[in-house]
Protein backbone atom coordinates (compact mmCIF):
# COMPACT_ATOMS: atom_id res chain seq x y z
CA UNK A 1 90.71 93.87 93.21
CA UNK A 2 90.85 91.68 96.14
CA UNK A 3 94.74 91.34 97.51
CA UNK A 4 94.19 89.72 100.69
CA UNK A 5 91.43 88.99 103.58
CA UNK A 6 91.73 87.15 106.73
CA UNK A 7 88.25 88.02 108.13
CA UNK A 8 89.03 90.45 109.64
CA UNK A 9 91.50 93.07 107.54
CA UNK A 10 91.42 93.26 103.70
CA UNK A 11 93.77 94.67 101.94
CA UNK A 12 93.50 95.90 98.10
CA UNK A 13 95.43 98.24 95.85
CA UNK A 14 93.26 100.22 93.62
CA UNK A 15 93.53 102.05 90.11
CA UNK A 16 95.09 105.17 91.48
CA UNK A 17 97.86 103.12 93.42
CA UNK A 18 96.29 103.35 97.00
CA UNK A 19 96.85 100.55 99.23
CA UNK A 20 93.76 99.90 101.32
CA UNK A 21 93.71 98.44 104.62
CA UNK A 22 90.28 97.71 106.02
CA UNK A 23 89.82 96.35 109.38
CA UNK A 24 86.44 95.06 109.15
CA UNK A 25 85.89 93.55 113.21
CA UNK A 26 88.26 92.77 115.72
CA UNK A 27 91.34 91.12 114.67
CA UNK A 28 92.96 88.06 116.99
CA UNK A 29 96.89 88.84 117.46
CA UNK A 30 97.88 86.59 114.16
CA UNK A 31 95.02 88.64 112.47
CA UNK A 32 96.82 91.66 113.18
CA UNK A 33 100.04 90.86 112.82
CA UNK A 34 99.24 88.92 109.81
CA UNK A 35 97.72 91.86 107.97
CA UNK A 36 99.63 94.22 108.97
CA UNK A 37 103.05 92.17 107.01
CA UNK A 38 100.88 91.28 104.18
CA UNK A 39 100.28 95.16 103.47
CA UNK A 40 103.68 95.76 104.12
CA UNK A 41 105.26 92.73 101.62
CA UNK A 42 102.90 94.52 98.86
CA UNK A 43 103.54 97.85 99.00
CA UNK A 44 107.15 97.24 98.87
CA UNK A 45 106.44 94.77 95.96
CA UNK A 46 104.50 97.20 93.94
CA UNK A 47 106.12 100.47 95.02
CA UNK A 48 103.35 101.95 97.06
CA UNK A 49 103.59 105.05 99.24
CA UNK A 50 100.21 106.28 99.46
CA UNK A 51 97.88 104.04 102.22
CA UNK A 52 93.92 104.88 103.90
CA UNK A 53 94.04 102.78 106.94
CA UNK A 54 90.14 102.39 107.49
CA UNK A 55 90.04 101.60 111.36
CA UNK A 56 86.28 102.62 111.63
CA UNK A 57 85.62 98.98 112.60
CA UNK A 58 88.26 97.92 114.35
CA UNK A 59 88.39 97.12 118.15
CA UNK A 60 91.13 97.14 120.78
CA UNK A 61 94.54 95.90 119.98
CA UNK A 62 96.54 93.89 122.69
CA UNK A 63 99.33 95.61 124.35
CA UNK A 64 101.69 92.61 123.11
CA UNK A 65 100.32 93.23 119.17
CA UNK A 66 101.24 97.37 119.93
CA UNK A 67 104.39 95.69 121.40
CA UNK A 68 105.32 94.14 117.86
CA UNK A 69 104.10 97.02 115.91
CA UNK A 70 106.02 99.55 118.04
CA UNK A 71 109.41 96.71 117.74
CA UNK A 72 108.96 95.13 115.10
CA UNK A 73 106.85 96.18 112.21
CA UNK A 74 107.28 100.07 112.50
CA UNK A 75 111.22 100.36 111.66
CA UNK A 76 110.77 98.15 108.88
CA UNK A 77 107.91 100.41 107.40
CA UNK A 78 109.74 103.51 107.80
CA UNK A 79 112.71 101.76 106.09
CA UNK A 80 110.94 100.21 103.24
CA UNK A 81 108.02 103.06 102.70
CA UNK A 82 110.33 106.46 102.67
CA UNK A 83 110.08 109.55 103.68
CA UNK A 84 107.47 110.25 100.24
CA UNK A 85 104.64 108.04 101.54
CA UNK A 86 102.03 109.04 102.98
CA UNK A 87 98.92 107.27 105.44
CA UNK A 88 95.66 108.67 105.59
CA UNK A 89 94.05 106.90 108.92
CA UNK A 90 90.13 107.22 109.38
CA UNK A 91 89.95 105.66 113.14
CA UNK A 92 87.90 104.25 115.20
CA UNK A 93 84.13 105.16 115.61
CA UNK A 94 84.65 104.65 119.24
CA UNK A 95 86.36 107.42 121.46
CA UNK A 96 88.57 104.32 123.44
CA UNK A 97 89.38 102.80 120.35
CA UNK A 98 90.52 106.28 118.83
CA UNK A 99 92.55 107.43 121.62
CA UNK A 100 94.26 104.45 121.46
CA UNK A 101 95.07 104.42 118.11
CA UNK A 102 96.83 108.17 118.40
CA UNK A 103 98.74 107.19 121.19
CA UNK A 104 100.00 104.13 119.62
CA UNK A 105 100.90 105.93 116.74
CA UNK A 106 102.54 108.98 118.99
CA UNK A 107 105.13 105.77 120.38
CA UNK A 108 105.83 104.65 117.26
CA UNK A 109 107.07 107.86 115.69
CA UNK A 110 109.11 108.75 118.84
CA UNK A 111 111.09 106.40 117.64
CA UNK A 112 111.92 107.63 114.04
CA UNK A 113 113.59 111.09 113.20
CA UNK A 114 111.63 111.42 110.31
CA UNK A 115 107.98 109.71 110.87
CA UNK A 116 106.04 108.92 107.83
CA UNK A 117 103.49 111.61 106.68
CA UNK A 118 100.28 110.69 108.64
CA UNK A 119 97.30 112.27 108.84
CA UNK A 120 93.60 111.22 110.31
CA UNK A 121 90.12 112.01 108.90
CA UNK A 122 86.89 111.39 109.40
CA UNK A 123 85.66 111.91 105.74
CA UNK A 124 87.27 108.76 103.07
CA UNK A 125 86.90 111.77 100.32
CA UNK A 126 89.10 114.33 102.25
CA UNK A 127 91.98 111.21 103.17
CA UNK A 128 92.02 110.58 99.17
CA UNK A 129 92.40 113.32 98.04
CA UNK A 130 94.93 114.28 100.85
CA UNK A 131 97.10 111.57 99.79
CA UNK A 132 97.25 113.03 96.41
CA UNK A 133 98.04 117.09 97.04
């Protein structure tokens, strides 16, 4: 089932209670920023805490849209998700793309204590069934 797509991310919840956020090209800054709320507003709606971020086709993010993640978008995640969710990340295919990811992530749990349970892979199988053990 189809949640939401702006041509760029979609964003689904399937049968076992997943959220799935699929970038699917490079995402403008209101791409990003507008997926990136949407999967927020439903997993607190339905009570989520299990996500597989599927960055395999993404491409850089702008420093400013890192900027808003890092400010903005992370404490409200790590508020609203808990300490029992947990995000299973497949990155980027490229090695830039990748690095960038991790070190985005690195600043944004810095910030928190208690940073959500996060884990990359490069196998979909192995991130399922990590998010269920």
């Amino acid at each position: 089932m189809m949640s939401f797509n702006n041509g760029s991310i979609s964003i689904w919840i399937d049968e076992q209670q997943v959220l799935h956020f699929v970038w699917e090209s490079f995402a403008t800054s209101k791409q990003y920023r507008e997926g990136w709320t949407k999967a927020l507003t439903l997993a607190n709606e339905k009570k989520i805490n299990k996500w597989l971020i599927d960055q395999r086709e993404s491409g850089t993010i702008m420093p400013k849209d890192l900027r808003w993640a890092n400010e903005e978008w992370y404490p409200k995640a790590t508020k609203l998700l808990g300490e029992q969710s947990k995000i299973a990340v497949l990155p980027p295919k490229s090695a830039f793309g990748e690095l960038s990811v991790r070190k985005a992530i690195e600043q944004l749990e810095a910030k928190r204590k208690e940073p959500l349970k996060l884990k990359y892979f490069s196998d979909n199988s192995e991130a399922v069934e990590w998010l269920f053990v």
